[in-house]
N, C-alpha and C. Protein backbone atom coordinates (compact mmCIF):
# COMPACT_ATOMS: atom_id res chain seq x y z
N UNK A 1 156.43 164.29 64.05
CA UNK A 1 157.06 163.30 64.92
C UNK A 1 157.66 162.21 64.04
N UNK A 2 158.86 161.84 64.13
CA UNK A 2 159.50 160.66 63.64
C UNK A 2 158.72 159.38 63.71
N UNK A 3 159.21 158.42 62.63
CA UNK A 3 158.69 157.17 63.20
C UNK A 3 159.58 156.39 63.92
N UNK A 4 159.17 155.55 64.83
CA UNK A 4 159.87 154.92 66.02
C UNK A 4 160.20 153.57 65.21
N UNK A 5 161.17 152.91 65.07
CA UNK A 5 161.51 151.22 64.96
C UNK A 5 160.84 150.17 66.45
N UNK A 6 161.38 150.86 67.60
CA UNK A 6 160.78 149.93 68.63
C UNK A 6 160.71 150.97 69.89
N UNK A 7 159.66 150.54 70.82
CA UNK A 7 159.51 151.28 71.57
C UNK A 7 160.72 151.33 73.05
N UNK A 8 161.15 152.11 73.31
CA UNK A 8 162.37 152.27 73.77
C UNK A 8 162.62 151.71 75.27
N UNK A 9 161.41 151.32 75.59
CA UNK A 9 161.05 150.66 76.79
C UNK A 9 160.29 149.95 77.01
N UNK A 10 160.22 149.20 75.68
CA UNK A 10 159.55 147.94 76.00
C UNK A 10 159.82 146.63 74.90
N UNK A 11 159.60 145.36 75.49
CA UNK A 11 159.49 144.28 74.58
C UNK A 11 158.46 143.54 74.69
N UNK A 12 157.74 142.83 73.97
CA UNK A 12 156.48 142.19 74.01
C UNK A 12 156.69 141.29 75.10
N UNK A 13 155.75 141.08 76.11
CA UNK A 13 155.61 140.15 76.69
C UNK A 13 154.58 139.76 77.20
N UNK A 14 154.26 138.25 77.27
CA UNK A 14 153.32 137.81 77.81
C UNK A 14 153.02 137.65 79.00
N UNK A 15 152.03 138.09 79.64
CA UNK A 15 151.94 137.88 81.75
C UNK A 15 150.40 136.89 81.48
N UNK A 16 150.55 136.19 82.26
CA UNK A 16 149.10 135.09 82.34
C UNK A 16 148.76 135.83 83.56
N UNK A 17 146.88 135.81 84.41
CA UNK A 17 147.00 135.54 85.58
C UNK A 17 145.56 135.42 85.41
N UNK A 18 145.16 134.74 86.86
CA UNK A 18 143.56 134.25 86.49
C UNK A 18 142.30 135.47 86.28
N UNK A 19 141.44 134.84 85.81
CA UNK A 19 140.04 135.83 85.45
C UNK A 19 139.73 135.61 86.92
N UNK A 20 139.03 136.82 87.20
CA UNK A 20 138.16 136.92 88.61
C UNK A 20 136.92 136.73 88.35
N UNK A 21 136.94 136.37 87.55
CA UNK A 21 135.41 135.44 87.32
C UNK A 21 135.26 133.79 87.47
N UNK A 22 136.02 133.75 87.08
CA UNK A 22 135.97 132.05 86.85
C UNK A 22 137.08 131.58 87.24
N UNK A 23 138.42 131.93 87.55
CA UNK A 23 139.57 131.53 87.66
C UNK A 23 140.49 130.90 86.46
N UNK A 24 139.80 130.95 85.29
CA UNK A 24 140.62 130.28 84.04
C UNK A 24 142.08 131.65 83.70
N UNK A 25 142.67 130.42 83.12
CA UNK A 25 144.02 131.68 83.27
C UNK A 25 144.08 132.87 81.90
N UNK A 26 144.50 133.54 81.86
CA UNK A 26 144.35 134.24 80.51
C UNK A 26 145.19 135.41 80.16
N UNK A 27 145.53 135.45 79.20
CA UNK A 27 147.22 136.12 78.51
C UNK A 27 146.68 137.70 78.53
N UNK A 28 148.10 138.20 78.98
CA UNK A 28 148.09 139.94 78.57
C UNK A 28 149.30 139.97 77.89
N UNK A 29 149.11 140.35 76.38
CA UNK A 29 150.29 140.84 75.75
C UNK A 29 150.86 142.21 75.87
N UNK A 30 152.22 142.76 76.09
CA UNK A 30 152.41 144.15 75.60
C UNK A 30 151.59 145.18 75.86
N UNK A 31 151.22 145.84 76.41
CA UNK A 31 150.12 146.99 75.88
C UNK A 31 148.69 146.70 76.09
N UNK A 32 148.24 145.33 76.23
CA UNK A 32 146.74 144.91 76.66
C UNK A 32 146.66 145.61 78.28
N UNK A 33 145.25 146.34 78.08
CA UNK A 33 144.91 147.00 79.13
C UNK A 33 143.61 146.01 79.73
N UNK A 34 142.78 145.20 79.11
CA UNK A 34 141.68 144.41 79.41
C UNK A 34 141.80 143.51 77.90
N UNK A 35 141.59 142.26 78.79
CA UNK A 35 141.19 141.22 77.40
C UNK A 35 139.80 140.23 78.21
N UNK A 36 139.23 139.23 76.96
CA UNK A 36 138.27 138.89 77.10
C UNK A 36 138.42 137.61 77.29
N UNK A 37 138.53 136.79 78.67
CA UNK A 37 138.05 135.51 78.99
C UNK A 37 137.62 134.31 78.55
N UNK A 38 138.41 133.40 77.32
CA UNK A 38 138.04 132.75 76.83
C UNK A 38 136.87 131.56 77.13
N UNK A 39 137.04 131.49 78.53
CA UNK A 39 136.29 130.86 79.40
C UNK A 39 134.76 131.05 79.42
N UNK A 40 134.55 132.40 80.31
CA UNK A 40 133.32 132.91 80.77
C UNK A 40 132.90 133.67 79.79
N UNK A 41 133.86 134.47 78.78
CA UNK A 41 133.39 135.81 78.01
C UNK A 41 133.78 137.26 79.35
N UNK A 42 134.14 137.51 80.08
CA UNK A 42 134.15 138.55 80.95
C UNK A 42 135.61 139.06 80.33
N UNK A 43 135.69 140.17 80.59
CA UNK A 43 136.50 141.24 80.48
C UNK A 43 137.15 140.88 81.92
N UNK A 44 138.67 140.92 81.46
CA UNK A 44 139.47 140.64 82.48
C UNK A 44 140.72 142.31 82.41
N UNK A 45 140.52 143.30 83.47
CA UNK A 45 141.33 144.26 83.45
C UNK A 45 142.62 144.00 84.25
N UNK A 46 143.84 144.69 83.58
CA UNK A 46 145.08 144.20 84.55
C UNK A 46 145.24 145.86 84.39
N UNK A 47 145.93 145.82 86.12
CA UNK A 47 145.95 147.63 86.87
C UNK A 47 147.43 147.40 87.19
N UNK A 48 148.23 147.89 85.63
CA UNK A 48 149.55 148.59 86.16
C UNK A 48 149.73 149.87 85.86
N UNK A 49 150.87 150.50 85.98
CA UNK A 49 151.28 151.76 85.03
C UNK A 49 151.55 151.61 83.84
N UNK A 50 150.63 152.34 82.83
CA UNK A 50 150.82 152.37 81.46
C UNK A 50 152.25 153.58 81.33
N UNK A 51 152.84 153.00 80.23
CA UNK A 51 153.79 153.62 79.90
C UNK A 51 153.14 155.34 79.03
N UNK A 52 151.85 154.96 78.29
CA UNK A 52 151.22 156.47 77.99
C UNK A 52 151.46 157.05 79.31
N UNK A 53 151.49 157.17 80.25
CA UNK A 53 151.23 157.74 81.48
C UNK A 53 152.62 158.96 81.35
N UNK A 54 153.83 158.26 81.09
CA UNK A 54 155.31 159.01 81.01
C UNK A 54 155.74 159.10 79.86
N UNK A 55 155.98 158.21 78.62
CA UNK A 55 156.48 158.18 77.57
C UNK A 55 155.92 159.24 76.48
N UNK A 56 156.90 159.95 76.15
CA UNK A 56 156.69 161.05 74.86
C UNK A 56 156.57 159.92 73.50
N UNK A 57 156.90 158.94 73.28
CA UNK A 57 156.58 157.93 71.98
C UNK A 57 155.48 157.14 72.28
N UNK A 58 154.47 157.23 73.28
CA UNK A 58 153.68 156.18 73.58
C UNK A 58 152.51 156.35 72.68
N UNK A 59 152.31 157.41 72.27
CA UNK A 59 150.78 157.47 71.02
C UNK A 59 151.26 156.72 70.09
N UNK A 60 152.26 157.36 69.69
CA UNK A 60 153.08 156.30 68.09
C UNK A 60 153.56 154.90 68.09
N UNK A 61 154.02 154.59 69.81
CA UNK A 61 154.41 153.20 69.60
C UNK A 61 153.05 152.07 69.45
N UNK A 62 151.81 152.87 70.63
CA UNK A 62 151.11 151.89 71.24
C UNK A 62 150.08 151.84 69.66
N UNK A 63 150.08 153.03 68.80
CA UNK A 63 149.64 153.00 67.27
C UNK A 63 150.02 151.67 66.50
N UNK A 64 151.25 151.31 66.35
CA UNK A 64 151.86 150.52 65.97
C UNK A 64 151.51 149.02 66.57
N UNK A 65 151.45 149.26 67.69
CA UNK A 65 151.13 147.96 68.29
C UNK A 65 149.71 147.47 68.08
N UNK A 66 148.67 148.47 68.17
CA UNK A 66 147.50 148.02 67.62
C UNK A 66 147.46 147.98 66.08
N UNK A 67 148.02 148.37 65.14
CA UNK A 67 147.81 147.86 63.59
C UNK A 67 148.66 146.64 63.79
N UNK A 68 149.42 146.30 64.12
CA UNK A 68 150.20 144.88 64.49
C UNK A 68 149.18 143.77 64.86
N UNK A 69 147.97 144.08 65.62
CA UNK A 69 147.24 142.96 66.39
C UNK A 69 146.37 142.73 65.58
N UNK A 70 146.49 141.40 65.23
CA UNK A 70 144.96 140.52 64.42
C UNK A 70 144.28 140.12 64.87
N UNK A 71 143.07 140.06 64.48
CA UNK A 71 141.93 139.70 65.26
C UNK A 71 141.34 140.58 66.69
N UNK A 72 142.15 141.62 67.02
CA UNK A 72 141.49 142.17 68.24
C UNK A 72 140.16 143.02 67.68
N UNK A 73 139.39 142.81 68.20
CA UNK A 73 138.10 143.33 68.01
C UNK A 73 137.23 144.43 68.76
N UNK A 74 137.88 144.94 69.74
CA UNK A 74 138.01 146.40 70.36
C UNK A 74 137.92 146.20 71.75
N UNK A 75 138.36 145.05 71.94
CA UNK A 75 138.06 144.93 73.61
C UNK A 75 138.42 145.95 74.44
């Protein structure tokens, strides 16, 4: 498989929306499927369609996107 420059359907973006725990607000970048609540500590999941779902580049892009991320710690 080639390597990809950018993923062909997508650009990074940030969506905020509150934790259902606590209501504090909290960022989904790109490709975040669950992040962790700076607030409470809870795992906050956001339920859209992942692009793995359709995309033939999505192992290689979403690869890329996690060696890209610092500090994520396996949430």
């Amino acid at each position: 498989m080639s390597k990809i420059r950018k993923c062909p359907g997508s650009e990074v973006q940030i969506e905020e929306a509150p934790c259902p725990h606590c209501g504090e607000m909290v960022e989904f970048f790109t490709g975040d499927k669950k992040v962790k609540c700076s607030n409470c500590k809870n795992l906050v999941f956001r339920d859209i369609n992942w692009c793995q779902d359709y995309c033939p580049y999505a192992k290689e892009c979403l690869g890329q996107l996690d060696k890209g991320r610092k500090g994520d710690k396996g949430l």
